[in-house]
N, C-alpha and C. Protein backbone atom coordinates (compact mmCIF):
# COMPACT_ATOMS: atom_id res chain seq x y z
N UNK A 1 -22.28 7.46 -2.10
CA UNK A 1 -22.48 6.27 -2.92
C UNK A 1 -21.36 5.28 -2.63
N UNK A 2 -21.96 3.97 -2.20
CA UNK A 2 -21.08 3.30 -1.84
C UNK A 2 -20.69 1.99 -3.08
N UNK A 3 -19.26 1.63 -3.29
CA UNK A 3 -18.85 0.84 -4.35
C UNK A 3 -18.88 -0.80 -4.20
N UNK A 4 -19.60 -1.29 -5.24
CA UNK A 4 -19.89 -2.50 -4.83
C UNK A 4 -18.73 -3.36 -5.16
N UNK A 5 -17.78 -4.07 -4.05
CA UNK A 5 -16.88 -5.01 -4.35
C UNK A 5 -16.74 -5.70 -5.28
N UNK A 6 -18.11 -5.85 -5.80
CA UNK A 6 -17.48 -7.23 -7.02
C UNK A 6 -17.15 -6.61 -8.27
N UNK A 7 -17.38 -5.52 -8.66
CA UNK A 7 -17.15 -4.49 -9.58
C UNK A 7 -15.35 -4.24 -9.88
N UNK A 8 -14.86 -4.70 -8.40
CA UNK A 8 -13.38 -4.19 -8.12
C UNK A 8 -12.76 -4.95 -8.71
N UNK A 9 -12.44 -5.05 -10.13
CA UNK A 9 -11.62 -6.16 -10.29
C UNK A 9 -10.03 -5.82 -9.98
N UNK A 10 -8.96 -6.93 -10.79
CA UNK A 10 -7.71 -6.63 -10.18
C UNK A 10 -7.13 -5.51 -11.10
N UNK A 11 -7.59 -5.23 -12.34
CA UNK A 11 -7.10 -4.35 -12.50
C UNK A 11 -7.65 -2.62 -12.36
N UNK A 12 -9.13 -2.61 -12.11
CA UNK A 12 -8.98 -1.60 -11.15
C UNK A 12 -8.34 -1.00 -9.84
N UNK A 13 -8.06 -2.25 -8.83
CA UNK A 13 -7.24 -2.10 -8.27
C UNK A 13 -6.00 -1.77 -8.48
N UNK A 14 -5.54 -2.04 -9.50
CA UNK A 14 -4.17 -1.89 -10.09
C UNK A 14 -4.12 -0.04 -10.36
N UNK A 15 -5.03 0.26 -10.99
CA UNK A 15 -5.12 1.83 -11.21
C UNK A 15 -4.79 2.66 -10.45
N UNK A 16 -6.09 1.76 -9.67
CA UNK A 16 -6.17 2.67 -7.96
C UNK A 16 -4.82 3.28 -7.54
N UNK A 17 -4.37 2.09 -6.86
CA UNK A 17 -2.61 1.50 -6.72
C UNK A 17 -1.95 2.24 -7.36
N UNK A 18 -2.26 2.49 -8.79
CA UNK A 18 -0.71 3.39 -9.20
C UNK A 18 -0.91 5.08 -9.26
N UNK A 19 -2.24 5.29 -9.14
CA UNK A 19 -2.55 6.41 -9.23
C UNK A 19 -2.33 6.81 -7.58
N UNK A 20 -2.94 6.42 -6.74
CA UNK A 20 -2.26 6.67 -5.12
C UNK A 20 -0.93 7.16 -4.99
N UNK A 21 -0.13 6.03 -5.83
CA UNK A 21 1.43 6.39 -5.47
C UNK A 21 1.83 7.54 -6.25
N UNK A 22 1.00 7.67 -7.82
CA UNK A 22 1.51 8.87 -7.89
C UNK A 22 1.40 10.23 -7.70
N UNK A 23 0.16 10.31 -6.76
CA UNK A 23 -0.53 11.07 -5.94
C UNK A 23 0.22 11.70 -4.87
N UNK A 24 0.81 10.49 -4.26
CA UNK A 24 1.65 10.46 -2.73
C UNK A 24 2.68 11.10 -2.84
N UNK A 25 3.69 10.37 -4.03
CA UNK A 25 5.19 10.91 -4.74
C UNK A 25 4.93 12.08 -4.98
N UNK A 26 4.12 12.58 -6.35
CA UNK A 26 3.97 13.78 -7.38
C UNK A 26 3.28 14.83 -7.05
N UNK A 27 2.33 14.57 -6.17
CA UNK A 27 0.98 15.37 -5.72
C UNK A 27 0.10 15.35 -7.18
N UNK A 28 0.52 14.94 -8.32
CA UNK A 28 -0.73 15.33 -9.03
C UNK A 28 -0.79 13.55 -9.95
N UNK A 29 -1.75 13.45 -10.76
CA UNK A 29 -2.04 12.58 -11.45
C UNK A 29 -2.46 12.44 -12.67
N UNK A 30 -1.55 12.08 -13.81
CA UNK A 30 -1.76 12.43 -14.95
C UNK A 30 -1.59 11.22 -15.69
N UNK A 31 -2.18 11.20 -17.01
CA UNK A 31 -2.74 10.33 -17.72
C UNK A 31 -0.87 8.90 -18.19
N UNK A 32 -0.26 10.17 -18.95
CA UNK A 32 1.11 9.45 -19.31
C UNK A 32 1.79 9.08 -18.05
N UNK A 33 1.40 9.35 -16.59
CA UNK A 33 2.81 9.20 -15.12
C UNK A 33 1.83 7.61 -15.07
N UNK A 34 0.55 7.81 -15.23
CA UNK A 34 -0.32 6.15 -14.76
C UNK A 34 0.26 4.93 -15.89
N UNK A 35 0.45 5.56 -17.43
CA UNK A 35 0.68 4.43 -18.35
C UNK A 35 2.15 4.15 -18.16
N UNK A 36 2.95 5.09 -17.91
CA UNK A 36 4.41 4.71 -17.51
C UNK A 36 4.46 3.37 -16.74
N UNK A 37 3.85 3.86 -15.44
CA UNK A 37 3.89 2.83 -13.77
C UNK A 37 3.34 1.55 -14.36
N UNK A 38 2.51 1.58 -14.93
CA UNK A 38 1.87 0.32 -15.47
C UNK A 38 2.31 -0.35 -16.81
N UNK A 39 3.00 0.33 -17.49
CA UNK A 39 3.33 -0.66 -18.76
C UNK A 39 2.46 -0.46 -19.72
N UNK A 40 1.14 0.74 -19.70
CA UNK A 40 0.07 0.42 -20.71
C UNK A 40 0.46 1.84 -21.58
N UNK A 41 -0.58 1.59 -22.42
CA UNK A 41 -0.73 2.95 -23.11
C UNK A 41 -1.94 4.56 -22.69
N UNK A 42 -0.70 5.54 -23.27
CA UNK A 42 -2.50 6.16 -22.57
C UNK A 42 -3.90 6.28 -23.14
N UNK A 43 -3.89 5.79 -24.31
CA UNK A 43 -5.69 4.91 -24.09
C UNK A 43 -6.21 4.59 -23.61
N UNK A 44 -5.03 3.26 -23.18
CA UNK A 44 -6.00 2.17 -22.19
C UNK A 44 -5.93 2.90 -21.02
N UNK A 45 -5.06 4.04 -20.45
CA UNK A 45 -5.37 4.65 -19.12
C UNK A 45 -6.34 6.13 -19.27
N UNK A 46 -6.75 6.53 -20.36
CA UNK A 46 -7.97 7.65 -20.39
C UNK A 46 -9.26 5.87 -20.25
N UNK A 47 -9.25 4.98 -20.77
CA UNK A 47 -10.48 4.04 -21.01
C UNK A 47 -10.53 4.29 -19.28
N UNK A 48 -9.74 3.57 -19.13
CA UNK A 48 -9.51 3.23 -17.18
C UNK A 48 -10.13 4.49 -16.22
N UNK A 49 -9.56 5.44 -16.75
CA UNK A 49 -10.01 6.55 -16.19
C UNK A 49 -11.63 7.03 -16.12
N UNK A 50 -11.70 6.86 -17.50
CA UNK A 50 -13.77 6.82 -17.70
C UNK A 50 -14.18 5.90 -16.73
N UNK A 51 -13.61 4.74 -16.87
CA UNK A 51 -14.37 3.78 -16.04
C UNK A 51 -14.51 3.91 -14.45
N UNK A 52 -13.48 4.50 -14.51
CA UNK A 52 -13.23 4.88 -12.59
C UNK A 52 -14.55 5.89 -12.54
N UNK A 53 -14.46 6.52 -13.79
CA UNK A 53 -15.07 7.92 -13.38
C UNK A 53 -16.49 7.42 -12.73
N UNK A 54 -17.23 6.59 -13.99
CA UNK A 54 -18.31 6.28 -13.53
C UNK A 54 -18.56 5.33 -12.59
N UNK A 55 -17.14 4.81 -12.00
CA UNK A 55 -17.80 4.20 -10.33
C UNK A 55 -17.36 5.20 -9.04
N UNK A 56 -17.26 6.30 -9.84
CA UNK A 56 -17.72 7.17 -8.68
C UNK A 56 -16.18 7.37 -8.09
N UNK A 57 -15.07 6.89 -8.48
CA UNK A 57 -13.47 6.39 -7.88
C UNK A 57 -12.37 7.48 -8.05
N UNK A 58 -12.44 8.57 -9.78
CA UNK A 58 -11.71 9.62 -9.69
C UNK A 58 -12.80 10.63 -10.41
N UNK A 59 -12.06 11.09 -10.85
CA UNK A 59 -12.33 12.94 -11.20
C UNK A 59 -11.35 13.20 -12.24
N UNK A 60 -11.77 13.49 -13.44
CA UNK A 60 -10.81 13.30 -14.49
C UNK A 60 -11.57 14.60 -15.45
N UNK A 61 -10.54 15.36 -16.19
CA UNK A 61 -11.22 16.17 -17.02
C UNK A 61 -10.01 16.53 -18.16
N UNK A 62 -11.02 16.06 -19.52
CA UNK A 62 -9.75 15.76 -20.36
C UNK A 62 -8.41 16.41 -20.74
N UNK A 63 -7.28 16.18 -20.67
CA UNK A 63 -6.35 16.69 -20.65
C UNK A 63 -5.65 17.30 -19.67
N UNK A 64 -6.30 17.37 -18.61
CA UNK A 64 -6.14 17.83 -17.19
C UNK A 64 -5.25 16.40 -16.43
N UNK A 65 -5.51 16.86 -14.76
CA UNK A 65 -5.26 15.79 -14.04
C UNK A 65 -6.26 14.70 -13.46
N UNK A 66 -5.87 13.68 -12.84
CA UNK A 66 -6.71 12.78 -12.23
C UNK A 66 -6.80 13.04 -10.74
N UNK A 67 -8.29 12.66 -10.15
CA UNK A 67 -7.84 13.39 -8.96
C UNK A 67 -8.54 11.95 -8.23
N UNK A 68 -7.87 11.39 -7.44
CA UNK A 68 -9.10 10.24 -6.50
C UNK A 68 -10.01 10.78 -5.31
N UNK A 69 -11.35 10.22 -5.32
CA UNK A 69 -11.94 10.61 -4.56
C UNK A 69 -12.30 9.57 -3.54
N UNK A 70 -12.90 9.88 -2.64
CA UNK A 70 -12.83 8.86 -1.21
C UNK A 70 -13.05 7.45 -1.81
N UNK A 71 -13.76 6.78 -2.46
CA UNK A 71 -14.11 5.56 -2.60
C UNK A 71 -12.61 4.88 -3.28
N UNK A 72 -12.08 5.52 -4.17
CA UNK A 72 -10.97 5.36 -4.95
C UNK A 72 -9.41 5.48 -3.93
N UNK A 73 -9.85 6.45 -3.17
CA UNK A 73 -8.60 6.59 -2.49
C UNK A 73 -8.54 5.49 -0.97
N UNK A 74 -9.56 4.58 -0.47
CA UNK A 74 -10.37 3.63 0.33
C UNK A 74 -9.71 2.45 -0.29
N UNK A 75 -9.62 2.34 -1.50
CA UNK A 75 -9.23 0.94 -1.92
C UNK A 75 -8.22 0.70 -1.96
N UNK A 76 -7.54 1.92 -3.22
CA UNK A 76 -5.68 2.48 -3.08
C UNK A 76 -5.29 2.06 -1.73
N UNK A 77 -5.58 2.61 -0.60
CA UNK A 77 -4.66 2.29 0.39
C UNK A 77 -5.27 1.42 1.03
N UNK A 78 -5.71 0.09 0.90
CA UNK A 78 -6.36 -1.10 0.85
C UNK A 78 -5.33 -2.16 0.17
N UNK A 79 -5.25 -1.44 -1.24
CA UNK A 79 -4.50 -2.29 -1.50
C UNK A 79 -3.21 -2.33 -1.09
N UNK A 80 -2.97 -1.03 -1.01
CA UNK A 80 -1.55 -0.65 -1.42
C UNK A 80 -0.88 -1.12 0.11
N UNK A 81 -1.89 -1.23 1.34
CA UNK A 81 -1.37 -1.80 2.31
C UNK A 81 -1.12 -3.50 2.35
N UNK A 82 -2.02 -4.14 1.41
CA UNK A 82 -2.00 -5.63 1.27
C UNK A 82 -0.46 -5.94 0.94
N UNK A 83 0.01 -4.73 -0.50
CA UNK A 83 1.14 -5.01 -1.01
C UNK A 83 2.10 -4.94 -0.15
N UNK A 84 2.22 -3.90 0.71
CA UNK A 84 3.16 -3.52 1.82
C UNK A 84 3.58 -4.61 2.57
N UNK A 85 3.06 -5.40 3.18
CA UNK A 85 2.40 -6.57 3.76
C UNK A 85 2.94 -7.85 3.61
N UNK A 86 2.11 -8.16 2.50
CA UNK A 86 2.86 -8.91 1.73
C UNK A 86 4.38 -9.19 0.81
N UNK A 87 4.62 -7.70 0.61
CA UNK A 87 6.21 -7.74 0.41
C UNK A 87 7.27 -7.90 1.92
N UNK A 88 6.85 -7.38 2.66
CA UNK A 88 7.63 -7.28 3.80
C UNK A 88 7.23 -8.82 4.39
N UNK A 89 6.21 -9.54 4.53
CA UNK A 89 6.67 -10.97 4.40
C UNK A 89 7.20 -11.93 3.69
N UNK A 90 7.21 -12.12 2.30
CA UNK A 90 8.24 -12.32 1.76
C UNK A 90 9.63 -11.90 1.67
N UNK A 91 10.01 -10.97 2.07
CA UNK A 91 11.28 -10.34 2.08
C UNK A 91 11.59 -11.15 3.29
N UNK A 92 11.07 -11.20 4.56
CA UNK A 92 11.13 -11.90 5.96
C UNK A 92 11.24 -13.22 5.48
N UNK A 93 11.11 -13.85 4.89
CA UNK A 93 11.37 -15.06 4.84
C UNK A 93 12.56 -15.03 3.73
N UNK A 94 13.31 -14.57 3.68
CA UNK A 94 14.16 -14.82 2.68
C UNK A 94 14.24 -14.35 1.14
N UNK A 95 12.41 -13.98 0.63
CA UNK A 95 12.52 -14.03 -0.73
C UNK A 95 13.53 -12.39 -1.38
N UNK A 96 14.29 -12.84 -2.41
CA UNK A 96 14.72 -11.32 -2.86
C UNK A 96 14.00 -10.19 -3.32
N UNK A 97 14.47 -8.76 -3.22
CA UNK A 97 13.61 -8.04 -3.02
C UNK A 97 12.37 -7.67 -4.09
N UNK A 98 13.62 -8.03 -5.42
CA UNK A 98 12.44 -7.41 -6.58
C UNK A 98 11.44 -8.37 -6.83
N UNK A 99 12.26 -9.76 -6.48
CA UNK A 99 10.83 -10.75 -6.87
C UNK A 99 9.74 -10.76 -5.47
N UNK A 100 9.90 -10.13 -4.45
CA UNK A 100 8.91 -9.97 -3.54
C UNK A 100 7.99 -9.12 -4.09
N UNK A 101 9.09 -7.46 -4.42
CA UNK A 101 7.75 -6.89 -5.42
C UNK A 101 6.69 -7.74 -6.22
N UNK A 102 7.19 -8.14 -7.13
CA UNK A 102 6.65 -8.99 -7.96
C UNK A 102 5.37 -9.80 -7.63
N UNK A 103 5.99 -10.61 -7.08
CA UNK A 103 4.79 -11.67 -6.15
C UNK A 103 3.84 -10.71 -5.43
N UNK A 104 4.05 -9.95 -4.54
CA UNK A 104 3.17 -9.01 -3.89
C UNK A 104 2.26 -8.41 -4.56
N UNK A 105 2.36 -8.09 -6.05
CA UNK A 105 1.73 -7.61 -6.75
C UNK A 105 0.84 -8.51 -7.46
N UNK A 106 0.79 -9.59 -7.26
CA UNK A 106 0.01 -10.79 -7.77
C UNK A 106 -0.54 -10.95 -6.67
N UNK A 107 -0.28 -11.14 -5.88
CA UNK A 107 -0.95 -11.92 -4.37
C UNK A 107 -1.46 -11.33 -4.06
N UNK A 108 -1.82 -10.18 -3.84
CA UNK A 108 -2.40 -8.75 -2.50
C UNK A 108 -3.56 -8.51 -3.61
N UNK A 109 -3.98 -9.29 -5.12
CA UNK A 109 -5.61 -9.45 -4.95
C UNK A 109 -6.00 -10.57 -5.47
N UNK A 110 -5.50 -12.00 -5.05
CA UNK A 110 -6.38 -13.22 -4.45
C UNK A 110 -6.10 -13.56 -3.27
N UNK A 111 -5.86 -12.91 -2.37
CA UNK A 111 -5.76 -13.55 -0.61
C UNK A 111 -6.95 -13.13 0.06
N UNK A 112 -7.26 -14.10 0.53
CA UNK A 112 -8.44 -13.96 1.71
C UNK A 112 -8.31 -12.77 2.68
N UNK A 113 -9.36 -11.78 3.01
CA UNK A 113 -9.34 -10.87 4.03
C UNK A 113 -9.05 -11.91 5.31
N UNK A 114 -8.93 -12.87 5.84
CA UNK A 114 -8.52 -14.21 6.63
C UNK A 114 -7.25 -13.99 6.49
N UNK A 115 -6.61 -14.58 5.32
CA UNK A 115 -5.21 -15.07 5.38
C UNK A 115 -4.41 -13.47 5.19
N UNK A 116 -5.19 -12.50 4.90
CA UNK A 116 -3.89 -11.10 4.73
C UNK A 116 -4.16 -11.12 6.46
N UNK A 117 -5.17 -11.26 7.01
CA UNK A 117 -4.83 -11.26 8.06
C UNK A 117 -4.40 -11.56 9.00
N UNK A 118 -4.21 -13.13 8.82
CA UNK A 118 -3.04 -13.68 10.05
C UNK A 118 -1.68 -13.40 9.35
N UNK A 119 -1.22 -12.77 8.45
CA UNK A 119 -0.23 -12.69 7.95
C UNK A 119 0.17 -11.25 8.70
N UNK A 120 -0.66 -9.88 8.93
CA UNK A 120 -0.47 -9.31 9.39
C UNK A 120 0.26 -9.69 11.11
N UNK A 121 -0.65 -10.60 11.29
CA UNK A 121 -0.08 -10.41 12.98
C UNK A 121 1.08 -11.47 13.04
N UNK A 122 1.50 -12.19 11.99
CA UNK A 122 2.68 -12.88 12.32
C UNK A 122 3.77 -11.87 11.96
N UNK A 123 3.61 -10.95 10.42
CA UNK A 123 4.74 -9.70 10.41
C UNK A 123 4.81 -9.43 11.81
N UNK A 124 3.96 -9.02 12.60
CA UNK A 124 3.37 -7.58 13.97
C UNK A 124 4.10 -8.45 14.87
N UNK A 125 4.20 -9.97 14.74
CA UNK A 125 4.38 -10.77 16.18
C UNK A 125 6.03 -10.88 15.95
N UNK A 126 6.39 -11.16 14.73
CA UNK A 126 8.11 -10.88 14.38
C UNK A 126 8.86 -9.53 14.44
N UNK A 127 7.84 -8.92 14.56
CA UNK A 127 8.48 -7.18 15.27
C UNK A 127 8.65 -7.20 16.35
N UNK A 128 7.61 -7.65 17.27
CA UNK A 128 7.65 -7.38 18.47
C UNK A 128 8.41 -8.21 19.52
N UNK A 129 8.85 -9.44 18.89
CA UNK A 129 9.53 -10.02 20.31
C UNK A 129 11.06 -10.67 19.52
N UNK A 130 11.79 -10.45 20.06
CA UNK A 130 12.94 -10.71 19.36
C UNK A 130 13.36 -11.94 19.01
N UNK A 131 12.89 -12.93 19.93
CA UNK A 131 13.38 -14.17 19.30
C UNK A 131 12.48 -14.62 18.33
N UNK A 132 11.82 -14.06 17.92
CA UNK A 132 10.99 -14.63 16.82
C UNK A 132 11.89 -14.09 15.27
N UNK A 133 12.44 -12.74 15.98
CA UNK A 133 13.37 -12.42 14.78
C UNK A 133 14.33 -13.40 14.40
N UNK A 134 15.19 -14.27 15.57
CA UNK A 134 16.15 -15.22 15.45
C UNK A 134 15.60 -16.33 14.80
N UNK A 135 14.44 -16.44 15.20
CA UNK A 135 13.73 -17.71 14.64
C UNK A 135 13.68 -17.34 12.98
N UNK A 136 13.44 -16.42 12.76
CA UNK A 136 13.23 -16.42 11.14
C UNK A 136 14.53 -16.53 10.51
N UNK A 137 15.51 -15.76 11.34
CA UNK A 137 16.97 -15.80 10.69
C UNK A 137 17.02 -17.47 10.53
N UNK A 138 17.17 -17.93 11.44
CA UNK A 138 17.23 -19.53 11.06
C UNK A 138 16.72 -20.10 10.09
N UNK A 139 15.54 -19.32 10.00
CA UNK A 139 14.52 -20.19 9.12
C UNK A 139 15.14 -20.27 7.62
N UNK A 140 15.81 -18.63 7.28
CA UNK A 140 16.37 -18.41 6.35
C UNK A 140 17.79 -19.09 6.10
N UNK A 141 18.04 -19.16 6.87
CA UNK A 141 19.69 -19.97 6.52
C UNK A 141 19.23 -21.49 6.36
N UNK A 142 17.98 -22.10 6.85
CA UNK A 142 17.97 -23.63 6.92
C UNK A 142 16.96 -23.83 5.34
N UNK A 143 16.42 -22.00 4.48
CA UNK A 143 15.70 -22.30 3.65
C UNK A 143 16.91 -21.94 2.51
N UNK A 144 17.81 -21.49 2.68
CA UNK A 144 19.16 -21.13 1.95
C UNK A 144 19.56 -22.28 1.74
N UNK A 145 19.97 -23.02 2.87
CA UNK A 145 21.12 -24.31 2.64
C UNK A 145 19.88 -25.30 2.58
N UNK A 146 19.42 -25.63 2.86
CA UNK A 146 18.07 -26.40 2.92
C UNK A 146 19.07 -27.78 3.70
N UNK A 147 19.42 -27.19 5.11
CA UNK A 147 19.67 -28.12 6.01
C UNK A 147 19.47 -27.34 7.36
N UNK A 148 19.55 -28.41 8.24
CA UNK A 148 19.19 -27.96 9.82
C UNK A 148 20.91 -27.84 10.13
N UNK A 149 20.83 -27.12 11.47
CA UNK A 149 22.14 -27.31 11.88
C UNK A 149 22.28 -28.29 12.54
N UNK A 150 23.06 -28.62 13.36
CA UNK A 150 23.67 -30.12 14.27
C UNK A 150 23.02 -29.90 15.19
N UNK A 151 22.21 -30.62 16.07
CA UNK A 151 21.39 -30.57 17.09
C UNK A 151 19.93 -30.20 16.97
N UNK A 152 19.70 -29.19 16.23
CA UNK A 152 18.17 -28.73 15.85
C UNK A 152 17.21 -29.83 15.38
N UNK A 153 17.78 -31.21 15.24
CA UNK A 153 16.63 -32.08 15.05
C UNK A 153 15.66 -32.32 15.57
């Protein structure tokens, strides 16, 4: 059974996302480790949990653990790569680290499958050739001081 995108809102994604990581970290997934990561209560993360259940996303049995299943665990690292992504370009340009978290976590679900993607290959293209690394260093000192140096006009 396949999950229909528009169903995905951001804060299912958000679930997804925290339940992955605590999957990855913990090996297991439990109701109070999801309301921690998120700030909610565990109500609203047993509600969340029903709701996953019936799109088919985890495996939940009360009082037990949460378990993701392929459709759920498809998105998790969907998203969780957008965030990756997107923090490590902001960080590349200068921004500090926690407010990259931050932003990344807002951004990585309204960006265009388009724009996460040329964003990917400009990270991929600043790995791979070194003066592009220099080029960003610059970029950062001229977005620091918000001046050029002498000659760069």
């Amino acid at each position: 059974m396949s999950v229909n995108p528009k169903k995905i809102t951001r804060s299912v994604e958000d679930y997804l996302e925290a339940m992955y990581s605590l999957e990855q970290q913990q090996g297991t997934i439990r109701v109070k480790d999801v309301a921690e990561t998120l700030g909610v209560k565990p109500p609203s993360v047993v509600e969340a949990v029903k709701k996953l259940s019936n799109m088919n996303m985890v495996s939940y049995e009360r009082y037990g653990t949460i378990k993701l299943k392929d459709d759920g665990v498809k998105i998790a690292e969907e998203v969780s790569c957008r965030h990756q992504l997107l923090k490590d370009f902001l960080i590349m340009m200068g921004v500090d680290k926690e407010i990259a978290e931050s932003d990344a976590c807002s951004m990585e679900h309204v960006m265009d499958v388009s724009t996460i993607s040329k964003l990917r290959k400009f990270v991929e293209f600043n790995h791979k050739f070194p003066n592009a690394c220099e080029y960003m260093e610059r970029f950062r000192e001229y977005a620091e001081k918000d001046t050029v140096a002498p000659g760069d006009e």
